[in-house]
PDB file of N, CA and C in Angstrom:
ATOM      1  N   UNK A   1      -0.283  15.416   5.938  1.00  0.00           N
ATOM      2  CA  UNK A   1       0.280  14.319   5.176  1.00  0.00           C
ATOM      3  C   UNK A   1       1.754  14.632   4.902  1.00  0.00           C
ATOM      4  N   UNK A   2       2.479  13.773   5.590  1.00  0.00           N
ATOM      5  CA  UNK A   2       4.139  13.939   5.224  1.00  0.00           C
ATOM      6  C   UNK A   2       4.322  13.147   3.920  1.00  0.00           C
ATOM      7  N   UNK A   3       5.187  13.700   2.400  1.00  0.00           N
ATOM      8  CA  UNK A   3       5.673  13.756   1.903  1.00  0.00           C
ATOM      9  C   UNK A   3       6.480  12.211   2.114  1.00  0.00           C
ATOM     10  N   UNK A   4       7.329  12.237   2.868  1.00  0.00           N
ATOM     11  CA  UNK A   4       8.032  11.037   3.125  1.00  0.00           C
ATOM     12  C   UNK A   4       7.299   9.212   3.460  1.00  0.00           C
ATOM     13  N   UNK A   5       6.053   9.686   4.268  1.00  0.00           N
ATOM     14  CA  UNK A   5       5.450   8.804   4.545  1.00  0.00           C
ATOM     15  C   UNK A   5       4.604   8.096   2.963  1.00  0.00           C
ATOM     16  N   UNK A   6       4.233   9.436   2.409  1.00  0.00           N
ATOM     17  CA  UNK A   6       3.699   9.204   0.931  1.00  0.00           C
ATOM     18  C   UNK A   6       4.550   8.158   0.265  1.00  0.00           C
ATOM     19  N   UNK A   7       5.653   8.504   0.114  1.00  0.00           N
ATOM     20  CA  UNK A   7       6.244   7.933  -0.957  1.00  0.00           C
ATOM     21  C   UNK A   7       6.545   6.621  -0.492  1.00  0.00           C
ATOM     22  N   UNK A   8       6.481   6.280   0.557  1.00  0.00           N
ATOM     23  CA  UNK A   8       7.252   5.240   1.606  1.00  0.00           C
ATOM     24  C   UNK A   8       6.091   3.892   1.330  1.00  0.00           C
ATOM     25  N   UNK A   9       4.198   4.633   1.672  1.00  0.00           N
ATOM     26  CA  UNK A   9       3.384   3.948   1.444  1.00  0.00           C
ATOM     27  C   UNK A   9       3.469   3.391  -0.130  1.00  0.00           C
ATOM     28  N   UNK A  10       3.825   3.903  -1.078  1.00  0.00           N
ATOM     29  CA  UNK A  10       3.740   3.807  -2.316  1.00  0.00           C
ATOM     30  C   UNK A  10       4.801   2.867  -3.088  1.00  0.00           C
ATOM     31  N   UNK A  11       5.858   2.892  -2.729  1.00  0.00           N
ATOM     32  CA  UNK A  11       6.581   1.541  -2.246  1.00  0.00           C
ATOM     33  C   UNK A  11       6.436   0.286  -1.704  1.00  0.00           C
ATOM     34  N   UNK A  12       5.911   0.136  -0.809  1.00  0.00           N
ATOM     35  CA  UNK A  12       5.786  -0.622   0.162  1.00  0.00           C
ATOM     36  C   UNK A  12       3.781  -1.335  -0.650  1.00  0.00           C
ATOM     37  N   UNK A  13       3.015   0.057  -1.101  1.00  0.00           N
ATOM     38  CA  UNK A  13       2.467  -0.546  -2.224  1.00  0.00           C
ATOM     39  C   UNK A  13       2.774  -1.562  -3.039  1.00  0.00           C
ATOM     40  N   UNK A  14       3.322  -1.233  -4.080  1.00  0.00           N
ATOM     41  CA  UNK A  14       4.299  -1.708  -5.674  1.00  0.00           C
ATOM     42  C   UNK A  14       4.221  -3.082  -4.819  1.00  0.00           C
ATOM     43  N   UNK A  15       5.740  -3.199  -4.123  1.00  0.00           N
ATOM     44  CA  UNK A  15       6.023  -3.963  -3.487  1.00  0.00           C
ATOM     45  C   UNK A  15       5.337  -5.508  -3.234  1.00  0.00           C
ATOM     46  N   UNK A  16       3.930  -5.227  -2.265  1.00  0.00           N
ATOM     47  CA  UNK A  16       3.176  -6.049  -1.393  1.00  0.00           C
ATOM     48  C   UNK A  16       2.069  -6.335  -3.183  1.00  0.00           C
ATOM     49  N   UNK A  17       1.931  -5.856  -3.697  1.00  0.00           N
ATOM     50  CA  UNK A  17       1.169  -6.134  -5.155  1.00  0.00           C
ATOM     51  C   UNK A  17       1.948  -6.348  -5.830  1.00  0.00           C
ATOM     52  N   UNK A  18       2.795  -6.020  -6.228  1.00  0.00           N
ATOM     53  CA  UNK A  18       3.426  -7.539  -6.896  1.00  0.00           C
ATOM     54  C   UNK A  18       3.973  -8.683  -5.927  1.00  0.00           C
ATOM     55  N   UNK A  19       4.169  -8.696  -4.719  1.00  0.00           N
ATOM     56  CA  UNK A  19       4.106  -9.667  -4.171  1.00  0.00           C
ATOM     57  C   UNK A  19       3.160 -10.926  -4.345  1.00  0.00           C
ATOM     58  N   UNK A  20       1.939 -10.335  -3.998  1.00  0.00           N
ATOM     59  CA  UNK A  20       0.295 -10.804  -4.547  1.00  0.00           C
ATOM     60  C   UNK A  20       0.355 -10.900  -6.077  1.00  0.00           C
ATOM     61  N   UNK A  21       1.006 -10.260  -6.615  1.00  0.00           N
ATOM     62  CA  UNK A  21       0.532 -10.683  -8.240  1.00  0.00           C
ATOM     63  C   UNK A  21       1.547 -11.951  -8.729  1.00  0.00           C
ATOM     64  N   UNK A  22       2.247 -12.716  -7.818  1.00  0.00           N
ATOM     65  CA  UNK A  22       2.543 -13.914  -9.020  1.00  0.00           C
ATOM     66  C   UNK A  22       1.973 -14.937  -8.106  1.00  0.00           C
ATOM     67  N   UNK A  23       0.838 -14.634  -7.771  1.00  0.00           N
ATOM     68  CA  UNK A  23      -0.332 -15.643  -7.679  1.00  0.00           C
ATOM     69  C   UNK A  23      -1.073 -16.096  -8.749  1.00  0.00           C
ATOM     70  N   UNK A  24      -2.087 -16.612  -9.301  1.00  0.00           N
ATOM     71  CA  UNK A  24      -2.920 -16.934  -9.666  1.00  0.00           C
ATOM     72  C   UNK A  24      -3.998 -15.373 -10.380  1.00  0.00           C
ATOM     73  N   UNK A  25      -3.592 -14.632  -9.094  1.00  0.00           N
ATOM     74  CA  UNK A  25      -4.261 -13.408  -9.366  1.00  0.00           C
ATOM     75  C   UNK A  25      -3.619 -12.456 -10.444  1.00  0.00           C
ATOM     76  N   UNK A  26      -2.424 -12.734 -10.877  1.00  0.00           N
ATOM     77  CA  UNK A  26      -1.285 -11.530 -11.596  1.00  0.00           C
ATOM     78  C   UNK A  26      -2.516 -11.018 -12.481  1.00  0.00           C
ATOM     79  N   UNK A  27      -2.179  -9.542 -12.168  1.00  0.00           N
ATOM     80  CA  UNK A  27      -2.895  -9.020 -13.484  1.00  0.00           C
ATOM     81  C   UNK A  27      -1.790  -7.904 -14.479  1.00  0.00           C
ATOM     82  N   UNK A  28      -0.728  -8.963 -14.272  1.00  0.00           N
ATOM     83  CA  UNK A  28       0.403  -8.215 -14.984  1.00  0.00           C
ATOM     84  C   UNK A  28       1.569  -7.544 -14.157  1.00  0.00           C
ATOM     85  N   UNK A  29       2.633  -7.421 -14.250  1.00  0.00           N
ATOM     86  CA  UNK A  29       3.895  -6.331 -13.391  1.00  0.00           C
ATOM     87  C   UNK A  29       2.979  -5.107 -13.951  1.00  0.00           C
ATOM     88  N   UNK A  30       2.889  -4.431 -14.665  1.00  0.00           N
ATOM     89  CA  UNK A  30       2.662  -3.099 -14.273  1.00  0.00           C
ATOM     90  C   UNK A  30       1.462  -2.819 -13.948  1.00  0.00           C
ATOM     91  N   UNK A  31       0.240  -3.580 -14.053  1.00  0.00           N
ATOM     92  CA  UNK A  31      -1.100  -3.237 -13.436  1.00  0.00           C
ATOM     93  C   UNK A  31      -0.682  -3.481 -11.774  1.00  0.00           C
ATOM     94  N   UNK A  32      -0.292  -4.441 -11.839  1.00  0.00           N
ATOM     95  CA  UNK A  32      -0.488  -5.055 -10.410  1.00  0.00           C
ATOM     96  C   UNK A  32       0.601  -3.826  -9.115  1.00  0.00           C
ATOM     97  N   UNK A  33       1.745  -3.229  -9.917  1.00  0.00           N
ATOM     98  CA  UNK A  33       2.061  -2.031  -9.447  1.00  0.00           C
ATOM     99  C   UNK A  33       1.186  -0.704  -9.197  1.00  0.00           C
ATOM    100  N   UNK A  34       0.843  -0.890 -10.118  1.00  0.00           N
ATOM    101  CA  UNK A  34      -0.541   0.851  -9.765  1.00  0.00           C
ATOM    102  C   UNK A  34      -1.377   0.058  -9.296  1.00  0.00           C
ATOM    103  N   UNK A  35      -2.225  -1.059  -9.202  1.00  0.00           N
ATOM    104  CA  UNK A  35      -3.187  -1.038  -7.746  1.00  0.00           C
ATOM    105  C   UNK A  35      -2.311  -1.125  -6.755  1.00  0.00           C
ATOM    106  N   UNK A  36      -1.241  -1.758  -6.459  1.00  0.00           N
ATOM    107  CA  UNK A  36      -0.290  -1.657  -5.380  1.00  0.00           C
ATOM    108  C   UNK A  36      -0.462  -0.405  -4.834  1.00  0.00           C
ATOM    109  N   UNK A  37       0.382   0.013  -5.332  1.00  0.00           N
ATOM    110  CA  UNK A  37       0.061   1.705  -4.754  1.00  0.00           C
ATOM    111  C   UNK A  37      -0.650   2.287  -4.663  1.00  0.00           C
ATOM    112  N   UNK A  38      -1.624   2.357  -5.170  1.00  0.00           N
ATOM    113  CA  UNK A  38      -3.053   2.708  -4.567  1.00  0.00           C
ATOM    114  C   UNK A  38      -3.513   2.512  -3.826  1.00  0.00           C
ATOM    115  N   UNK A  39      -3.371   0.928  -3.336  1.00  0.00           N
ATOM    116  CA  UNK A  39      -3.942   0.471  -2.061  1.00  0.00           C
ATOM    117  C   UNK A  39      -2.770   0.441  -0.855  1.00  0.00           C
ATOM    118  N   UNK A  40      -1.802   0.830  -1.476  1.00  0.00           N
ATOM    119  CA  UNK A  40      -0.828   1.517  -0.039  1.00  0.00           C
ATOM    120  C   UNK A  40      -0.909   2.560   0.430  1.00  0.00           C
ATOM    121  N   UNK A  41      -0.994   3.466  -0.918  1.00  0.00           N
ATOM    122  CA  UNK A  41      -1.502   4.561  -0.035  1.00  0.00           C
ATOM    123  C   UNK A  41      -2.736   5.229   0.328  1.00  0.00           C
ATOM    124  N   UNK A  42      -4.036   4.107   0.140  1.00  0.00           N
ATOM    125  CA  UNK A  42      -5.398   4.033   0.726  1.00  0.00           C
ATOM    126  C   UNK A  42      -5.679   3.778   2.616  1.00  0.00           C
ATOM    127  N   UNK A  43      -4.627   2.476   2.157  1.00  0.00           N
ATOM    128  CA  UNK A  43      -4.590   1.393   4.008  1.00  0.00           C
ATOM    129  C   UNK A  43      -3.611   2.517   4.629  1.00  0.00           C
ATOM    130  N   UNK A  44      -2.229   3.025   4.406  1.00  0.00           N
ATOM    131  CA  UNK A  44      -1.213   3.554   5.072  1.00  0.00           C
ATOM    132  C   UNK A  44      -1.959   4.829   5.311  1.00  0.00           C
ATOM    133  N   UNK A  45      -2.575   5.595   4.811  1.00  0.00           N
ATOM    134  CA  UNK A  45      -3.601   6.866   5.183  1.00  0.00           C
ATOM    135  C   UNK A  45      -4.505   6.514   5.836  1.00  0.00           C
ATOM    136  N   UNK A  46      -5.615   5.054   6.204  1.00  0.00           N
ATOM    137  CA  UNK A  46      -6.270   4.829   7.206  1.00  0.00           C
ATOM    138  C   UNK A  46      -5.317   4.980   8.440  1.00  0.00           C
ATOM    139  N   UNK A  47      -4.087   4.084   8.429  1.00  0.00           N
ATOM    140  CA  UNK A  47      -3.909   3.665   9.593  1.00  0.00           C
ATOM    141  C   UNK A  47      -2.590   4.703  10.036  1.00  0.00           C
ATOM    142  N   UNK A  48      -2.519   6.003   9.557  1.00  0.00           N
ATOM    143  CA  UNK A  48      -1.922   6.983  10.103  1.00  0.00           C
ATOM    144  C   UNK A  48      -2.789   7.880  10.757  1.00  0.00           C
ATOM    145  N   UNK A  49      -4.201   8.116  10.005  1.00  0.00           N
ATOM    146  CA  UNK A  49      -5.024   8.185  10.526  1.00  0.00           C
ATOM    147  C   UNK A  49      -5.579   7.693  11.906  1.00  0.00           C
ATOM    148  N   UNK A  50      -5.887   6.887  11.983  1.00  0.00           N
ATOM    149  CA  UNK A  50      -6.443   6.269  12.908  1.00  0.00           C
ATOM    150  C   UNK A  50      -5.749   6.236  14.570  1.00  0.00           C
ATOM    151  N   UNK A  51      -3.591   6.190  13.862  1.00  0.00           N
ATOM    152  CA  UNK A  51      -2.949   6.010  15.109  1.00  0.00           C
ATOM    153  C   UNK A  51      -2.412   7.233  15.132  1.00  0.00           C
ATOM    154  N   UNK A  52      -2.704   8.462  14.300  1.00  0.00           N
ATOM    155  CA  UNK A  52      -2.606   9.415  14.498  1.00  0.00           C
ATOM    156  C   UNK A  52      -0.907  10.117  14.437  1.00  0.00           C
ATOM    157  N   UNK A  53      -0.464   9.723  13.465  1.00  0.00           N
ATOM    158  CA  UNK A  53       1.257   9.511  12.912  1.00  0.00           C
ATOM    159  C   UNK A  53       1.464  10.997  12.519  1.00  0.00           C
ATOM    160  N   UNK A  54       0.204  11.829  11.650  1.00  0.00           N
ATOM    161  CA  UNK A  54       0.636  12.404  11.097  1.00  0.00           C
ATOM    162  C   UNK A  54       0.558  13.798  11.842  1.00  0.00           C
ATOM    163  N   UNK A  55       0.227  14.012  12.904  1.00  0.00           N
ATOM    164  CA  UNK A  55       0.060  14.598  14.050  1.00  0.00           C
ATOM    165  C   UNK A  55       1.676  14.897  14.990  1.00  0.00           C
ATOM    166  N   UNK A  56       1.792  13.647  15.180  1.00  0.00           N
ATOM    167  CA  UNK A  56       2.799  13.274  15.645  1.00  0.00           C
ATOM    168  C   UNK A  56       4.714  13.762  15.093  1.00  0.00           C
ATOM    169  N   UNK A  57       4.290  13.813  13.644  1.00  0.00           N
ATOM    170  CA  UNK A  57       5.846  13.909  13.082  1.00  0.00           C
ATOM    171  C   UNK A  57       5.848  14.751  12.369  1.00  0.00           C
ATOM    172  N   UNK A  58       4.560  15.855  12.222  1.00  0.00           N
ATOM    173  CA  UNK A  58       5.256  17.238  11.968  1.00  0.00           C
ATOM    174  C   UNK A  58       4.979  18.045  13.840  1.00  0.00           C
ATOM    175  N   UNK A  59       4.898  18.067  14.923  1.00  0.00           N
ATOM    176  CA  UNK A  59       5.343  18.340  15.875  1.00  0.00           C
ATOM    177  C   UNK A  59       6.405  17.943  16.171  1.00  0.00           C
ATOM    178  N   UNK A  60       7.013  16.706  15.419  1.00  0.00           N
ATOM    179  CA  UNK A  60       8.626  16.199  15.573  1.00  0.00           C
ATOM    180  C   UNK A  60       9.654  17.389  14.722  1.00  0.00           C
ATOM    181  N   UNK A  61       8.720  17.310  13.661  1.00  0.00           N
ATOM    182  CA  UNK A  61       9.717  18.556  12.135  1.00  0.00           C
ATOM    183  C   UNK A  61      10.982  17.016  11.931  1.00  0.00           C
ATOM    184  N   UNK A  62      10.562  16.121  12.097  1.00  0.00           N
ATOM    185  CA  UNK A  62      11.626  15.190  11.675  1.00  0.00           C
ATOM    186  C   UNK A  62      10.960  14.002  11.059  1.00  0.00           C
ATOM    187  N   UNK A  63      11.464  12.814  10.612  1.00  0.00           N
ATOM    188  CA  UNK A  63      11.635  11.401  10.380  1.00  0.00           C
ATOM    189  C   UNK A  63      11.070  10.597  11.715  1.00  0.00           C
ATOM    190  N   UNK A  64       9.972  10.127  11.970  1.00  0.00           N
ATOM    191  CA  UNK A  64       9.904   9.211  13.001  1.00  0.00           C
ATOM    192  C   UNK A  64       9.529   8.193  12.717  1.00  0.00           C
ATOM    193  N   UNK A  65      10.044   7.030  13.655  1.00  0.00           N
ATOM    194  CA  UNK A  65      10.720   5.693  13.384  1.00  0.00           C
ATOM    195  C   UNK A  65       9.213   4.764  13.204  1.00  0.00           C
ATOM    196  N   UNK A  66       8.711   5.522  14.032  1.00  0.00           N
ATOM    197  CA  UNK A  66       7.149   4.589  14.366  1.00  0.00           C
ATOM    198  C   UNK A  66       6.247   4.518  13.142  1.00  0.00           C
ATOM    199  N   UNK A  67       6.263   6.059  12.729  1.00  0.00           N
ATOM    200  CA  UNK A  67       5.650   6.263  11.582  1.00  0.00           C
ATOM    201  C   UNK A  67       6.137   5.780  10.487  1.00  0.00           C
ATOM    202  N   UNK A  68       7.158   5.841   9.924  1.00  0.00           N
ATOM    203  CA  UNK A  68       8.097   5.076   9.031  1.00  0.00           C
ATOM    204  C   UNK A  68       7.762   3.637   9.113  1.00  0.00           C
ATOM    205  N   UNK A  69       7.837   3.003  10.252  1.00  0.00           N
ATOM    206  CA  UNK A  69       7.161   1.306  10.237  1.00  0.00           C
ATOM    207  C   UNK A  69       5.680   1.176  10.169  1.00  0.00           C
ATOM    208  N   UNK A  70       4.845   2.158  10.315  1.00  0.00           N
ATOM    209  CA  UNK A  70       3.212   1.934  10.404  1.00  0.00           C
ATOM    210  C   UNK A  70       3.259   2.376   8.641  1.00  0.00           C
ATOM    211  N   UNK A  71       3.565   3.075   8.255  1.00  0.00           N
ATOM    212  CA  UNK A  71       3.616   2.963   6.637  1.00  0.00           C
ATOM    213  C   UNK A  71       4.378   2.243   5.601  1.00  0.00           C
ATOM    214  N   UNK A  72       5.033   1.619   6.193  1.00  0.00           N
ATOM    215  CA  UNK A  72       5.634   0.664   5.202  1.00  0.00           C
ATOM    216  C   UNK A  72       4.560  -0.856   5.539  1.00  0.00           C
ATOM    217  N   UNK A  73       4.077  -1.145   6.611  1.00  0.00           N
ATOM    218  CA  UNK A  73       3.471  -2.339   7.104  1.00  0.00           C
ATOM    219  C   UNK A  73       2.035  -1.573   6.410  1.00  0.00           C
ATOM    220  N   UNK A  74       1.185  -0.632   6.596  1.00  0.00           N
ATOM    221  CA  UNK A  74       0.396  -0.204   6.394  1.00  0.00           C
ATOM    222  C   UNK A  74      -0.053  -0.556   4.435  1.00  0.00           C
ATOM    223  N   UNK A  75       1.313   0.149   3.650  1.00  0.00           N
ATOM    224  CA  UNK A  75       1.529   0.287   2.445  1.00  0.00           C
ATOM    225  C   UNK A  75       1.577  -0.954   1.569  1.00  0.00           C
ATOM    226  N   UNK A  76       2.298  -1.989   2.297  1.00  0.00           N
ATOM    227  CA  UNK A  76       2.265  -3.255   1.714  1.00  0.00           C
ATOM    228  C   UNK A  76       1.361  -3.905   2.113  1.00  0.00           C
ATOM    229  N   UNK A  77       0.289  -3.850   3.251  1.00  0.00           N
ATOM    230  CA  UNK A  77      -0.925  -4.492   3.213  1.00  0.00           C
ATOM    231  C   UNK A  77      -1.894  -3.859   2.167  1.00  0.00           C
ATOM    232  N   UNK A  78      -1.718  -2.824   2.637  1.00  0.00           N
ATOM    233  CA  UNK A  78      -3.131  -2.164   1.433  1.00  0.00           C
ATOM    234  C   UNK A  78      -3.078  -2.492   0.241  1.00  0.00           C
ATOM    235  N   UNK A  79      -1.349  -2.232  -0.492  1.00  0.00           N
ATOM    236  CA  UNK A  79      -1.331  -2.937  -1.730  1.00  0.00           C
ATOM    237  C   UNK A  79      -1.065  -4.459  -2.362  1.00  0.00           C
ATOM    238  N   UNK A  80      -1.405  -5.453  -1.210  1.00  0.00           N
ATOM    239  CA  UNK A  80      -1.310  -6.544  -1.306  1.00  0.00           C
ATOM    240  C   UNK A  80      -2.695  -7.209  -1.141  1.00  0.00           C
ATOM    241  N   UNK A  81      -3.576  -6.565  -0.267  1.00  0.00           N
ATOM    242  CA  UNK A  81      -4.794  -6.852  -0.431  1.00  0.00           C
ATOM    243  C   UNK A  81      -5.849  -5.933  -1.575  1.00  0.00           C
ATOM    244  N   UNK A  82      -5.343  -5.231  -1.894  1.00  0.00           N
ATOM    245  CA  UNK A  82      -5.908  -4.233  -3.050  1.00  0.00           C
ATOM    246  C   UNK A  82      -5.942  -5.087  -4.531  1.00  0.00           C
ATOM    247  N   UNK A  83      -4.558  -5.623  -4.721  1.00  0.00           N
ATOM    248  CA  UNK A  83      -4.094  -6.410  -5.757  1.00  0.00           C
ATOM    249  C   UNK A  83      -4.902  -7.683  -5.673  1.00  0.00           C
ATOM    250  N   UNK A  84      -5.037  -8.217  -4.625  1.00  0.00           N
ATOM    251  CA  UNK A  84      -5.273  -9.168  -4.494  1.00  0.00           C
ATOM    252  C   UNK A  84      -7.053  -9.497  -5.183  1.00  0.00           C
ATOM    253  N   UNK A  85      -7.635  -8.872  -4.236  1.00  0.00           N
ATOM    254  CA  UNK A  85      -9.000  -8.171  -4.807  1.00  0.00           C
ATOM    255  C   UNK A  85      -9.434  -7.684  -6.190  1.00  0.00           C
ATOM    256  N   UNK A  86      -8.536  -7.394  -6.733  1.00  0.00           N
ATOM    257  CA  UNK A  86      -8.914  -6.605  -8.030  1.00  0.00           C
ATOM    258  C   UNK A  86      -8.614  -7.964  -8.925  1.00  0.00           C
ATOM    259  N   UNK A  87      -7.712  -8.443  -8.402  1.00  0.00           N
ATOM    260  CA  UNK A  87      -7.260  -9.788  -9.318  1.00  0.00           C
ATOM    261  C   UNK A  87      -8.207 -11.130  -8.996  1.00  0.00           C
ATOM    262  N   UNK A  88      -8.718 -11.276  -8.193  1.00  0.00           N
ATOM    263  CA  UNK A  88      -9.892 -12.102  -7.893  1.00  0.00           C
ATOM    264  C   UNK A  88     -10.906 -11.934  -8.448  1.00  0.00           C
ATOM    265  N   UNK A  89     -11.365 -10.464  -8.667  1.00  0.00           N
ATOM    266  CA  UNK A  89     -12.576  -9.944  -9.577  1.00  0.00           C
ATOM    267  C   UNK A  89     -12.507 -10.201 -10.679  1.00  0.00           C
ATOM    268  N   UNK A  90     -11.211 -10.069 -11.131  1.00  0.00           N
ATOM    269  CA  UNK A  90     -10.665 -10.281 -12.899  1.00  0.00           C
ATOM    270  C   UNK A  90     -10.684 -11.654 -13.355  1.00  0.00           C
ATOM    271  N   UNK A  91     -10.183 -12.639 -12.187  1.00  0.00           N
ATOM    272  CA  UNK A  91     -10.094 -13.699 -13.045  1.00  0.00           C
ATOM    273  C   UNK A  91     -11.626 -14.609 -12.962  1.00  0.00           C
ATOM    274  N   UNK A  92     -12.234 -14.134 -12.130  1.00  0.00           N
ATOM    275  CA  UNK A  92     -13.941 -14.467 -11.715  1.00  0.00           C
ATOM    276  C   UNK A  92     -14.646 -14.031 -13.254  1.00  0.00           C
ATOM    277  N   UNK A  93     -14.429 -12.422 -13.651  1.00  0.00           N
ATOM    278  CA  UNK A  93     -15.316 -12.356 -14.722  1.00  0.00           C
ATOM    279  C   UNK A  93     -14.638 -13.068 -16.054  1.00  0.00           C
ATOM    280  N   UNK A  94     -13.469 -12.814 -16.191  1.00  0.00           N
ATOM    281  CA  UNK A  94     -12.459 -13.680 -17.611  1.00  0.00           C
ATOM    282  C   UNK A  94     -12.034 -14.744 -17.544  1.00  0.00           C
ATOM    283  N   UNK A  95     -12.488 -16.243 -16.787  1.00  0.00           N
ATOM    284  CA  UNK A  95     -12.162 -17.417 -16.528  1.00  0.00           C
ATOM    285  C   UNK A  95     -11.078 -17.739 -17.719  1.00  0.00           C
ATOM    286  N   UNK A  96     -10.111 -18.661 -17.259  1.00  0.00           N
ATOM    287  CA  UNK A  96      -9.385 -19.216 -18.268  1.00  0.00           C
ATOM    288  C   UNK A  96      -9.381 -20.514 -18.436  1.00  0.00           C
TER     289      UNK A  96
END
């Protein structure tokens, strides 16, 4: 697990959840930031996983470009569908 990619998913988290949170779903700016990131860096760890990034860019010992875009795309899905989800559950059980 690169360090850089971490923080990158976790961003790109925040980001994609509050994106999703001034829906219908908001469960606030700062909730909707920590599931963000959580679910960025849940999805961005599948799918480094999966395409095998993290393999890849410490045999680099550098910054690679590919990986850098599979975690930022990775990071803001996870935390945009993470948010999204958690905020669907919320407003299902607390109708307004």
């Amino acid at each position: 697990m690169d360090i850089v990619s971490l923080v990158v998913q976790i961003i790109a988290g925040v980001v994609g959840g509050n994106a999703v949170g001034m829906s219908k779903q908001s469960m606030g700016p700062g909730l909707n930031s920590i599931v963000g990131g959580i679910g960025g860096v849940v999805l961005g760890q599948i799918i480094a996983a999966v395409t095998g990034e993290p393999a890849a860019a410490a045999a680099g010992g550098g910054v690679d470009l590919a990986a850098l875009i599979s975690s930022i795309i990775g990071g803001g899905a996870g935390g945009a569908v993470l948010t999204f989800i958690i905020g669907l559950i919320k407003s299902k059980m607390h109708p307004q």
